[in-house]
C-alpha atoms as a PDB file:
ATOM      1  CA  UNK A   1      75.955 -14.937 -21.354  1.00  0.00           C
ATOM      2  CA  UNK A   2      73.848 -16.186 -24.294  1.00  0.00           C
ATOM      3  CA  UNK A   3      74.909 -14.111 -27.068  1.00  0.00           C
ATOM      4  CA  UNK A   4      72.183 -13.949 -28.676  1.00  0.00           C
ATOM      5  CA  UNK A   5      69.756 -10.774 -27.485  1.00  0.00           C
ATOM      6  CA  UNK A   6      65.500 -11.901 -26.769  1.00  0.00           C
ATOM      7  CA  UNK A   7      63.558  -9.825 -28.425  1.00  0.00           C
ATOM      8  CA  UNK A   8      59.970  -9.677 -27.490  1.00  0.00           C
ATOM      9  CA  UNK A   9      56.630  -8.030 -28.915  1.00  0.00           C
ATOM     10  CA  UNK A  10      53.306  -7.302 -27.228  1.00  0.00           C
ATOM     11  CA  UNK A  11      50.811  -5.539 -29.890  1.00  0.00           C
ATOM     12  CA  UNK A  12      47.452  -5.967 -30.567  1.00  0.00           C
ATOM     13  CA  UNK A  13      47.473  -5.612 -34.495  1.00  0.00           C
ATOM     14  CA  UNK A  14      48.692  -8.972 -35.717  1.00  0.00           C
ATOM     15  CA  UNK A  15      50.092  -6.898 -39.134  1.00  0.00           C
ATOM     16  CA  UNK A  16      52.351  -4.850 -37.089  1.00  0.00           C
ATOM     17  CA  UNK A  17      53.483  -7.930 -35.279  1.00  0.00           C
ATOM     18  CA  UNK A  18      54.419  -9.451 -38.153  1.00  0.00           C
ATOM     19  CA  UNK A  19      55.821  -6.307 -39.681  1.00  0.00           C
ATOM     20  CA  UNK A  20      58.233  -6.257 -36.881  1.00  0.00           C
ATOM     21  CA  UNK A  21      59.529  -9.501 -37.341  1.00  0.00           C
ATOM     22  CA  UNK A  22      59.995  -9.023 -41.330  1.00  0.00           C
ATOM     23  CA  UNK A  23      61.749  -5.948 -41.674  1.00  0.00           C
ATOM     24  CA  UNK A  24      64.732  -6.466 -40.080  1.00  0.00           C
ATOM     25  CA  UNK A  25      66.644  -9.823 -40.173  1.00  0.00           C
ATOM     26  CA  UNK A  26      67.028 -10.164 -36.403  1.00  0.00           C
ATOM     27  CA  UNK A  27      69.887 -13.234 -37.157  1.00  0.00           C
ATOM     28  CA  UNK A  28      72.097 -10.944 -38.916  1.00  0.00           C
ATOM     29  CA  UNK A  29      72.478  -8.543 -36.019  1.00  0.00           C
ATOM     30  CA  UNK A  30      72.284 -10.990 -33.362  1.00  0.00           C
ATOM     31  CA  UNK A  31      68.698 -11.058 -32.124  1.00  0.00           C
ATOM     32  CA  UNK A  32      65.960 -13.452 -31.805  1.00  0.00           C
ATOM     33  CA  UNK A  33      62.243 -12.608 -31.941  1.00  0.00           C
ATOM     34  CA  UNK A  34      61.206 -15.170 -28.677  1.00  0.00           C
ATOM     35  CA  UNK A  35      57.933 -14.662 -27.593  1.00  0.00           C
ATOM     36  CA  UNK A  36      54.886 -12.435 -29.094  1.00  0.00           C
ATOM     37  CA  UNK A  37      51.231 -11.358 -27.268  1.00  0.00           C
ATOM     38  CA  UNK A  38      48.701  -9.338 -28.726  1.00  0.00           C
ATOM     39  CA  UNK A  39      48.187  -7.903 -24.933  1.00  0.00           C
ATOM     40  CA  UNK A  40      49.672  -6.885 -21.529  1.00  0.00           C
ATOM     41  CA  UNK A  41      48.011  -9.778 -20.071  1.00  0.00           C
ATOM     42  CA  UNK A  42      49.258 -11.942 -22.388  1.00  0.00           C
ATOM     43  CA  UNK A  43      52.502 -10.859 -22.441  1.00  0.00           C
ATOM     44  CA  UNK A  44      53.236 -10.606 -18.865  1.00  0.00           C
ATOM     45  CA  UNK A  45      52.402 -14.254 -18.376  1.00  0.00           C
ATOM     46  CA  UNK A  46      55.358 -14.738 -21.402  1.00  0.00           C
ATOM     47  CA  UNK A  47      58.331 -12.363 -19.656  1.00  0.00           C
ATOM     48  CA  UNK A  48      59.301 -14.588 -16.750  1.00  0.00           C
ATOM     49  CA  UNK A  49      59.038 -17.634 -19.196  1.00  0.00           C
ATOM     50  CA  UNK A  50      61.085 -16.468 -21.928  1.00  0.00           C
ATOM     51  CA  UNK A  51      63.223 -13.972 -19.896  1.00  0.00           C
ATOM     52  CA  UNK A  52      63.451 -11.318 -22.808  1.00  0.00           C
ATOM     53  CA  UNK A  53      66.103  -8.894 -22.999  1.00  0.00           C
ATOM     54  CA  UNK A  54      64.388  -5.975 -24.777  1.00  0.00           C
ATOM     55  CA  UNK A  55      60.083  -5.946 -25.190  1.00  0.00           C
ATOM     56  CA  UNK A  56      58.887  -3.798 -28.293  1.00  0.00           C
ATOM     57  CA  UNK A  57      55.415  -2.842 -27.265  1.00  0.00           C
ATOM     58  CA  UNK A  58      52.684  -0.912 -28.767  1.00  0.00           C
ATOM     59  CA  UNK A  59      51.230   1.942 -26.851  1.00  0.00           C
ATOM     60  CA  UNK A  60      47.440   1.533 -27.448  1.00  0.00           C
ATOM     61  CA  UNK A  61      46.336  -1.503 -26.586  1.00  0.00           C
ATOM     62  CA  UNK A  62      42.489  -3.181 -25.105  1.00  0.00           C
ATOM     63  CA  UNK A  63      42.149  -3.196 -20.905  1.00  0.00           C
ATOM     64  CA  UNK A  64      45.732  -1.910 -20.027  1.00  0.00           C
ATOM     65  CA  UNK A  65      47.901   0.286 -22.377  1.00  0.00           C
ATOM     66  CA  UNK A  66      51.318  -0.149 -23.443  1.00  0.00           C
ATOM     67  CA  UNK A  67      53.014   2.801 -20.769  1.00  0.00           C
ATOM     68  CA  UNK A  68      51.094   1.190 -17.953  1.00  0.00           C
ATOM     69  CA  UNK A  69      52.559  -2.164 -18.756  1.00  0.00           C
ATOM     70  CA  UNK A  70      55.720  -1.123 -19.307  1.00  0.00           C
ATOM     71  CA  UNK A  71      56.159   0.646 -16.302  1.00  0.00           C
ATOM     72  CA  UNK A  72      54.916  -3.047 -14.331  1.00  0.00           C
ATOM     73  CA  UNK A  73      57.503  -4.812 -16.006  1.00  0.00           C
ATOM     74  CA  UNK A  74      60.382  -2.434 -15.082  1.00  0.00           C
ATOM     75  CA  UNK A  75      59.478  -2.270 -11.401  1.00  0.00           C
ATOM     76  CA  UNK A  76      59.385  -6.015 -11.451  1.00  0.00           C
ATOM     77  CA  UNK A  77      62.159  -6.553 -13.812  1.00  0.00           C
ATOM     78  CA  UNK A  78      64.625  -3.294 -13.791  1.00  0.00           C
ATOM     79  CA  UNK A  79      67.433  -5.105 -16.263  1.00  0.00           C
ATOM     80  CA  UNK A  80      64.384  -5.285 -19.218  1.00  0.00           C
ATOM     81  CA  UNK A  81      64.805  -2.567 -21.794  1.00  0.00           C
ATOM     82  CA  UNK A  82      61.795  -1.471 -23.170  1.00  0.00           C
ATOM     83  CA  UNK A  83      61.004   0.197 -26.653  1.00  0.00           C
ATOM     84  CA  UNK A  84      57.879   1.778 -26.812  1.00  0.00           C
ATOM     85  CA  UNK A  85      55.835   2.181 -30.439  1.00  0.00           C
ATOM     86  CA  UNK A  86      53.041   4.306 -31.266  1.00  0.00           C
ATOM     87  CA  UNK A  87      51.073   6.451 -33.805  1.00  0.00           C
ATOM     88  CA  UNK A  88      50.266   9.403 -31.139  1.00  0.00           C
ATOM     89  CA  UNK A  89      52.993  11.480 -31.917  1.00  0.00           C
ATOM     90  CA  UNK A  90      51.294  13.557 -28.244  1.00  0.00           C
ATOM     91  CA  UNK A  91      53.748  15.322 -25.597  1.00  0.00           C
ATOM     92  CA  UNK A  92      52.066  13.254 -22.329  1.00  0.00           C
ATOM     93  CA  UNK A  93      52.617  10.079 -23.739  1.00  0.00           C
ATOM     94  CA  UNK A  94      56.541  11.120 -24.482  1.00  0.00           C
ATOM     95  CA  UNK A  95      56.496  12.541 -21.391  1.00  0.00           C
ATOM     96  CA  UNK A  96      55.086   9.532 -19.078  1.00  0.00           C
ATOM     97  CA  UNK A  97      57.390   7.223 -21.091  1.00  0.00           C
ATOM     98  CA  UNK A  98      60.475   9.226 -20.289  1.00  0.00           C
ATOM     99  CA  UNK A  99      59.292   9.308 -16.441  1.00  0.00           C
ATOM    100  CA  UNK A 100      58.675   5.660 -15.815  1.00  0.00           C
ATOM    101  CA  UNK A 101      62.373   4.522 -17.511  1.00  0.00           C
ATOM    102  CA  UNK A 102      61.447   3.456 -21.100  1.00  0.00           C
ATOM    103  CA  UNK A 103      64.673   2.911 -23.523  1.00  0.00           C
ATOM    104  CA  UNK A 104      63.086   4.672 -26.185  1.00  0.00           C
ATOM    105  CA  UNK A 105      59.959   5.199 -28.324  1.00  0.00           C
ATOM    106  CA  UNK A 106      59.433   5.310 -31.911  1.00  0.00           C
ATOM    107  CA  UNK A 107      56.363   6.504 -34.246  1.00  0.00           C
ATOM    108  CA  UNK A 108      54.044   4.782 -36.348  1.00  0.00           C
ATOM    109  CA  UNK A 109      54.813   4.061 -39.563  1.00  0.00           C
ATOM    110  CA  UNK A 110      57.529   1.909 -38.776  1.00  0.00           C
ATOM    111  CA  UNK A 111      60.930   3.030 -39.871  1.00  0.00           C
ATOM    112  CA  UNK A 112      63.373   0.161 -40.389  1.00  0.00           C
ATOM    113  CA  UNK A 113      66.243   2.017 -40.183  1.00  0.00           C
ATOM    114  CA  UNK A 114      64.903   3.812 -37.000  1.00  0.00           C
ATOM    115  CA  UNK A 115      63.947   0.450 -35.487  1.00  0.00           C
ATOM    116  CA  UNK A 116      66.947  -1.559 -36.086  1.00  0.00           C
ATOM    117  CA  UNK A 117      69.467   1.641 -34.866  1.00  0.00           C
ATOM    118  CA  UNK A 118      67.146   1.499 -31.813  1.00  0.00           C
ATOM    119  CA  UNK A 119      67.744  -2.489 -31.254  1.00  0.00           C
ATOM    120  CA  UNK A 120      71.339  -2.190 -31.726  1.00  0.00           C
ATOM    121  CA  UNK A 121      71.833   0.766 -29.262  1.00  0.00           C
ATOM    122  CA  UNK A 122      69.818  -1.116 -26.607  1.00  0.00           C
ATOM    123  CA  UNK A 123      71.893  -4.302 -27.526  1.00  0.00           C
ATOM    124  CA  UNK A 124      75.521  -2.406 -26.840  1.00  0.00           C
ATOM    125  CA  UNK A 125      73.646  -1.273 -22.990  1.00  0.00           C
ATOM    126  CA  UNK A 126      72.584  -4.582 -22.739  1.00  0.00           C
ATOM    127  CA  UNK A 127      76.355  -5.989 -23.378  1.00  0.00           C
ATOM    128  CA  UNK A 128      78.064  -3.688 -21.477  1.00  0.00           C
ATOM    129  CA  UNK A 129      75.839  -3.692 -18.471  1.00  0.00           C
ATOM    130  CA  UNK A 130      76.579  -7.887 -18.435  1.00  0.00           C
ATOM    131  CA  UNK A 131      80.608  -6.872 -18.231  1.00  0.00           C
ATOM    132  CA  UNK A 132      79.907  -4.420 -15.577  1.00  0.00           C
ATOM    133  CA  UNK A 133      77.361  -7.152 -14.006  1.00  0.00           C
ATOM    134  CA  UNK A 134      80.294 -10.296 -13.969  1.00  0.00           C
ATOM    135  CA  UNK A 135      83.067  -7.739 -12.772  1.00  0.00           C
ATOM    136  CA  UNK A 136      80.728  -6.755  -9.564  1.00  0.00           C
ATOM    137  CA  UNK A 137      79.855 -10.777  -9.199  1.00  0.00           C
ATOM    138  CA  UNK A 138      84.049 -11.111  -9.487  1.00  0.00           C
ATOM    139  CA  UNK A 139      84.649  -8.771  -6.854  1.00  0.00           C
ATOM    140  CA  UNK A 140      82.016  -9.832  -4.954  1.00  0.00           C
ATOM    141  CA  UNK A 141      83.071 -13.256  -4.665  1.00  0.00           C
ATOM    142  CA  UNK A 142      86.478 -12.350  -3.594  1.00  0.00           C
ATOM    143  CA  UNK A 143      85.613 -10.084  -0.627  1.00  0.00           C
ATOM    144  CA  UNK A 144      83.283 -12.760   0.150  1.00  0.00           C
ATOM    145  CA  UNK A 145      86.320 -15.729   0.023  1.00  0.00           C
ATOM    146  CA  UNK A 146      89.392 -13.417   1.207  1.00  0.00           C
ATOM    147  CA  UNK A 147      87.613 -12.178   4.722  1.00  0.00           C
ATOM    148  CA  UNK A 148      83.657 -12.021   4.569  1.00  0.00           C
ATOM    149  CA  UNK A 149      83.605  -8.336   6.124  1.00  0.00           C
ATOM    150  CA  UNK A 150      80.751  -7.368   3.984  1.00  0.00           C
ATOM    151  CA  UNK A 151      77.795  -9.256   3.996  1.00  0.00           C
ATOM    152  CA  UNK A 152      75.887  -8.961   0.620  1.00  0.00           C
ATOM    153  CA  UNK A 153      72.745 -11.102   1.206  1.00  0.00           C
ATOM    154  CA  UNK A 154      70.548  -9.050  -1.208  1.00  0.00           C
ATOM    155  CA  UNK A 155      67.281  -9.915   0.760  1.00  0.00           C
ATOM    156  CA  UNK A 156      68.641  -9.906   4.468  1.00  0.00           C
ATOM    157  CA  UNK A 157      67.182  -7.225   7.314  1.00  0.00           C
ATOM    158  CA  UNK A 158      70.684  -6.375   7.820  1.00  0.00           C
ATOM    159  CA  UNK A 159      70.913  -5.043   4.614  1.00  0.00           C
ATOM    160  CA  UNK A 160      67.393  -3.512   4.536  1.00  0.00           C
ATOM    161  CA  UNK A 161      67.898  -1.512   7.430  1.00  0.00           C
ATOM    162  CA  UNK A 162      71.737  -0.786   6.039  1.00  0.00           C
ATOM    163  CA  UNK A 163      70.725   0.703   2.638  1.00  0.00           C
ATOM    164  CA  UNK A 164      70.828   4.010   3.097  1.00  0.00           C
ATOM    165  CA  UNK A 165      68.920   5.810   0.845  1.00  0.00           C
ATOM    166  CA  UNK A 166      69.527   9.242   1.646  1.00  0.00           C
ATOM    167  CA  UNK A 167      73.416   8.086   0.632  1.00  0.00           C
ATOM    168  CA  UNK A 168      72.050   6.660  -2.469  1.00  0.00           C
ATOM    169  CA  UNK A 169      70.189   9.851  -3.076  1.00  0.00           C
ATOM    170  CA  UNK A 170      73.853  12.054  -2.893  1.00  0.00           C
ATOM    171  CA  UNK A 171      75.539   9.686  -4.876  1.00  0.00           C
ATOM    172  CA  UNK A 172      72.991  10.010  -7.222  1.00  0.00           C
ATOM    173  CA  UNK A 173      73.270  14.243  -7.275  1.00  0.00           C
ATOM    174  CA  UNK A 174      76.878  14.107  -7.296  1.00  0.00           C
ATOM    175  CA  UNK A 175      76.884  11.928 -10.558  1.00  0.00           C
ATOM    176  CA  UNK A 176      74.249  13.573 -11.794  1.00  0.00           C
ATOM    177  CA  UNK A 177      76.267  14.575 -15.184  1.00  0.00           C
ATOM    178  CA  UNK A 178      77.451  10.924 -16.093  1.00  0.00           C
ATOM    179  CA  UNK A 179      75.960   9.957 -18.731  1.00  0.00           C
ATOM    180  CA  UNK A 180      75.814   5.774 -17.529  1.00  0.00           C
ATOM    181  CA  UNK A 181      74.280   6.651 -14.182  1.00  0.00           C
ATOM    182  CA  UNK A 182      71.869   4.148 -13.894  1.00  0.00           C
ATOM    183  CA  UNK A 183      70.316   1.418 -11.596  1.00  0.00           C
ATOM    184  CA  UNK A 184      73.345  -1.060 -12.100  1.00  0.00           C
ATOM    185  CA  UNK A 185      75.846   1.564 -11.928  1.00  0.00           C
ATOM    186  CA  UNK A 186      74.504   2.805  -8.550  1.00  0.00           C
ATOM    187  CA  UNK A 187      74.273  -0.520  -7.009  1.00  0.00           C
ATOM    188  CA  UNK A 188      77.637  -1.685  -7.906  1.00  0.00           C
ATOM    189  CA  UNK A 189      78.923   0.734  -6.542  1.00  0.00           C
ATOM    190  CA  UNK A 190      76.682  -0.086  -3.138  1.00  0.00           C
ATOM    191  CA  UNK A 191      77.223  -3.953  -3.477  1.00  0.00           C
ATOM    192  CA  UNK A 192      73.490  -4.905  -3.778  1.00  0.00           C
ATOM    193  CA  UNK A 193      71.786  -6.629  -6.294  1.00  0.00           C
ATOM    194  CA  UNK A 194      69.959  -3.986  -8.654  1.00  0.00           C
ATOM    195  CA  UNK A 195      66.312  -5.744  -8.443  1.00  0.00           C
ATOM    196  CA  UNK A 196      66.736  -5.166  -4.580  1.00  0.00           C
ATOM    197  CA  UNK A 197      68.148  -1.790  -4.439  1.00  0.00           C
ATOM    198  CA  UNK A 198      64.585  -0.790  -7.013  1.00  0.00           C
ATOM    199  CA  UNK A 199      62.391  -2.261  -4.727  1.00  0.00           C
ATOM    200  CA  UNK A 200      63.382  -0.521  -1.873  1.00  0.00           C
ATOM    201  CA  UNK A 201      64.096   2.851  -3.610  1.00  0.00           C
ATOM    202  CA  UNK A 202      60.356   2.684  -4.361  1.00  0.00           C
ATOM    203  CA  UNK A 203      59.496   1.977  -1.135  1.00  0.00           C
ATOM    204  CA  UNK A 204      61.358   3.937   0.733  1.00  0.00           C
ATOM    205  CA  UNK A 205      61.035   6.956  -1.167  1.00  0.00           C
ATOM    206  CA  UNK A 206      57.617   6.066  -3.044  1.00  0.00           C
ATOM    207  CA  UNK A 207      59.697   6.783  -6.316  1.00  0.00           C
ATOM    208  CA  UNK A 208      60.882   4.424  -8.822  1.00  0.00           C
ATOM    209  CA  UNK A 209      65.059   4.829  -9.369  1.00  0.00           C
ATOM    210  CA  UNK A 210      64.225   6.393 -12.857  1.00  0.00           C
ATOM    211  CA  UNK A 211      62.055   8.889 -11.877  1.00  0.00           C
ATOM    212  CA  UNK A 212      63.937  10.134  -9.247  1.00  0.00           C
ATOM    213  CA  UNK A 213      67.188  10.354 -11.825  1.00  0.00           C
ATOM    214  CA  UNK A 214      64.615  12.348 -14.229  1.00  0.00           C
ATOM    215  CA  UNK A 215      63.454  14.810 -11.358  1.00  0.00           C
ATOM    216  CA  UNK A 216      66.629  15.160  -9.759  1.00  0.00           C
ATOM    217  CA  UNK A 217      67.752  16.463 -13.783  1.00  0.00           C
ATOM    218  CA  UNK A 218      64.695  18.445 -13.992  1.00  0.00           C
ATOM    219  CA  UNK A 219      65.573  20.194 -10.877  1.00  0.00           C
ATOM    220  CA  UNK A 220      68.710  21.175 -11.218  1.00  0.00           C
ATOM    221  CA  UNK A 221      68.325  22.259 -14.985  1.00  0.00           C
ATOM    222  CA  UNK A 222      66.053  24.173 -13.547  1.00  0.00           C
ATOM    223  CA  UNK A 223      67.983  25.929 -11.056  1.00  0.00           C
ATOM    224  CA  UNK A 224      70.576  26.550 -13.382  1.00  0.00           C
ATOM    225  CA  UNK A 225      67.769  28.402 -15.638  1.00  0.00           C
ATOM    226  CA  UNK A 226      67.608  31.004 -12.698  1.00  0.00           C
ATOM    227  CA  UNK A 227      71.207  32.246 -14.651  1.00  0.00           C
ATOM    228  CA  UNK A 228      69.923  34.367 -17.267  1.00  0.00           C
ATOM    229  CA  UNK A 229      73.130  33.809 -18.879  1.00  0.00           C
ATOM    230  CA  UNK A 230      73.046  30.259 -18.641  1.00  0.00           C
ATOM    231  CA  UNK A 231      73.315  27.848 -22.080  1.00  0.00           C
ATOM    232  CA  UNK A 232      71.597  25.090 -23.160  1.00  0.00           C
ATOM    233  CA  UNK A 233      74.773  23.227 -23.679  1.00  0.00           C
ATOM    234  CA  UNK A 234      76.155  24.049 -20.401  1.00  0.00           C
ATOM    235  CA  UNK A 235      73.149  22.729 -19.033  1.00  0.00           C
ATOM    236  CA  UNK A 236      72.973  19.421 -20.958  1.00  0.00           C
ATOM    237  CA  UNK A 237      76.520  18.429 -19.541  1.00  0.00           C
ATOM    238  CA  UNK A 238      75.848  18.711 -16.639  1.00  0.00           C
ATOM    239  CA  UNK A 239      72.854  16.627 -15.946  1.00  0.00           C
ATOM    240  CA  UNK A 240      74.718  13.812 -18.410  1.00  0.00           C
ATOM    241  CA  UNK A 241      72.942  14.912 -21.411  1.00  0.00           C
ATOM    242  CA  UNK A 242      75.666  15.108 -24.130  1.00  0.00           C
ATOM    243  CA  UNK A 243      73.612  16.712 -27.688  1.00  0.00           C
ATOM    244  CA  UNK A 244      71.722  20.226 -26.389  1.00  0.00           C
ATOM    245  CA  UNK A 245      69.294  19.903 -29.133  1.00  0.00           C
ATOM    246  CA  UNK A 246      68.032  16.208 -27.219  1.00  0.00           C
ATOM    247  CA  UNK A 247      68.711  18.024 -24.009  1.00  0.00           C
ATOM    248  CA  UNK A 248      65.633  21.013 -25.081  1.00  0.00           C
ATOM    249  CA  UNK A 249      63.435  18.257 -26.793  1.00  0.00           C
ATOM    250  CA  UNK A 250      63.696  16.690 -23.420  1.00  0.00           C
ATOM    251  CA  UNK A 251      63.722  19.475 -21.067  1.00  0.00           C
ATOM    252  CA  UNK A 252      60.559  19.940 -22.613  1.00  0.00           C
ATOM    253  CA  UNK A 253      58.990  16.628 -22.582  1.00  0.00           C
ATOM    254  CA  UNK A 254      59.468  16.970 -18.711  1.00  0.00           C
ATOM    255  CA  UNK A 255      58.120  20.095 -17.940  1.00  0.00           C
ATOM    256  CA  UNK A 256      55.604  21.027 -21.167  1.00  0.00           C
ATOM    257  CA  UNK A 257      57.532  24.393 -21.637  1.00  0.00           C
ATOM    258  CA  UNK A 258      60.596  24.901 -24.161  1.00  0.00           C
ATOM    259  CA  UNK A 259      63.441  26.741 -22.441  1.00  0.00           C
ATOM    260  CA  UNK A 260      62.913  29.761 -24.131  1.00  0.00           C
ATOM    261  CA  UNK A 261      59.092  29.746 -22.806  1.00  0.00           C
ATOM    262  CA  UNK A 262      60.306  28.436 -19.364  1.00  0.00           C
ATOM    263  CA  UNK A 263      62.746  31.515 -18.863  1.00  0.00           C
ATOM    264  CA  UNK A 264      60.116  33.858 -20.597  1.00  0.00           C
ATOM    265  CA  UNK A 265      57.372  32.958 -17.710  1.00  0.00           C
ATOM    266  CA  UNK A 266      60.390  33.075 -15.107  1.00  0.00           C
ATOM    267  CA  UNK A 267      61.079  36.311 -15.908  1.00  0.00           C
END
């Protein structure tokens, strides 16, 4: 792996751009600003050429905005993290980021410190989902060169008809409260190739893998809200949410009630 982590920026406001790349230095902390566009259009002809590995994008922006982008480039490409920035602190645009699998948004002005603990976070994922990525390729060399019992063409029939989603959907449930489920984790542990197992989540279920993890969360935070006795922290652990106070902020983000207003119109 290239240690160095491809940063890339899509905004229309050539000031912000360049206020981006300025106030952090990107070559102390192991990052390098690749590729810029001042729109999705733009900038979507730039990802397959310069392969980034996390895309700061603004959220207003001419023709298509900066959600709607983002949530074409992570169908497409799943293993791109994605750092939304915008100056409409508004619940529906938090909410429709959460939903469609950004890594995180941050507000207008700019806060270096924010930023750069944002890039660094997204840079340990990024690190640590290569390790788990070259141990699956390990293993999956070996069962391929000690007896070839499982065949793991990622684009094969066999496997199409094979994946079983409704498997996929329990493993999902029954991990529901670790907090590094994700697409990687999930298809290690199926032997596909994560690109592959998105695709035909979304097909098969006409969900993408991220918001079916967010609804499945929803769901059963919910049905543990039936408890009038139940807590916020006992809540949070188990849909892999570790702080309760980021568990409410995002309980409500999801369903545009705070607990405390959810239970009081359940009651």
């Amino acid at each position: 792996m290239d240690n160095i982590i491809k940063v890339m920026i899509i905004d229309d406001e050539h000031l912000i751009r360049d206020l981006i790349k300025n106030c952090i230095d990107w070559d102390e902390i192991g990052m390098e600003i690749v590729a810029e566009a001042s729109n999705a259009v733009e900038g979507l002809n730039l990802i397959n050429k310069e392969k980034p590995d996390i895309i700061l994008t603004d959220i207003n922006m001419p023709v298509t905005d900066g959600l709607d982008m983002s949530k074409s480039i992570l169908e497409k490409y799943p293993d791109i993290k994605v750092i939304v920035i915008t100056g409409y602190n508004e619940f529906e645009y938090a909410k429709r980021s959460i939903k469609i699998g950004v890594s995180d948004f941050i507000l207008k002005p700019i806060d270096e410190d924010e930023l750069r603990n944002s890039v660094l976070k997204l840079k340990d994922e990024i690190q640590n989902e290569y390790l788990k990525k070259k141990e699956y390729k390990d293993i999956k060399e070996k069962m391929v060169a000690f007896n070839n019992i499982i065949n793991l063409n990622d684009t094969s029939e066999t496997d199409d008809k094979n994946l079983n989603i409704e498997q996929i959907k329990k493993f999902i449930v029954k991990n529901i409260s670790n907090r590094d489920l994700s697409l990687k984790l999930v298809a290690e542990y199926f032997y596909v190739n994560p690109s592959y197992l998105s695709r035909i989540f979304k097909e098969k279920t006409d969900e993408t893998f991220s918001e079916y993890i967010v609804n499945a969360k929803v769901k059963i935070a919910i049905e543990m809200l039936k408890n009038p006795n139940a807590k916020a922290y006992e809540i949070s652990k188990k849909i892999g949410i570790d702080d309760p106070n980021y568990f409410s902020n995002w309980f409500k983000k999801c369903t545009g009630l705070s607990i405390k207003e959810y239970k009081k119109q359940k009651s």
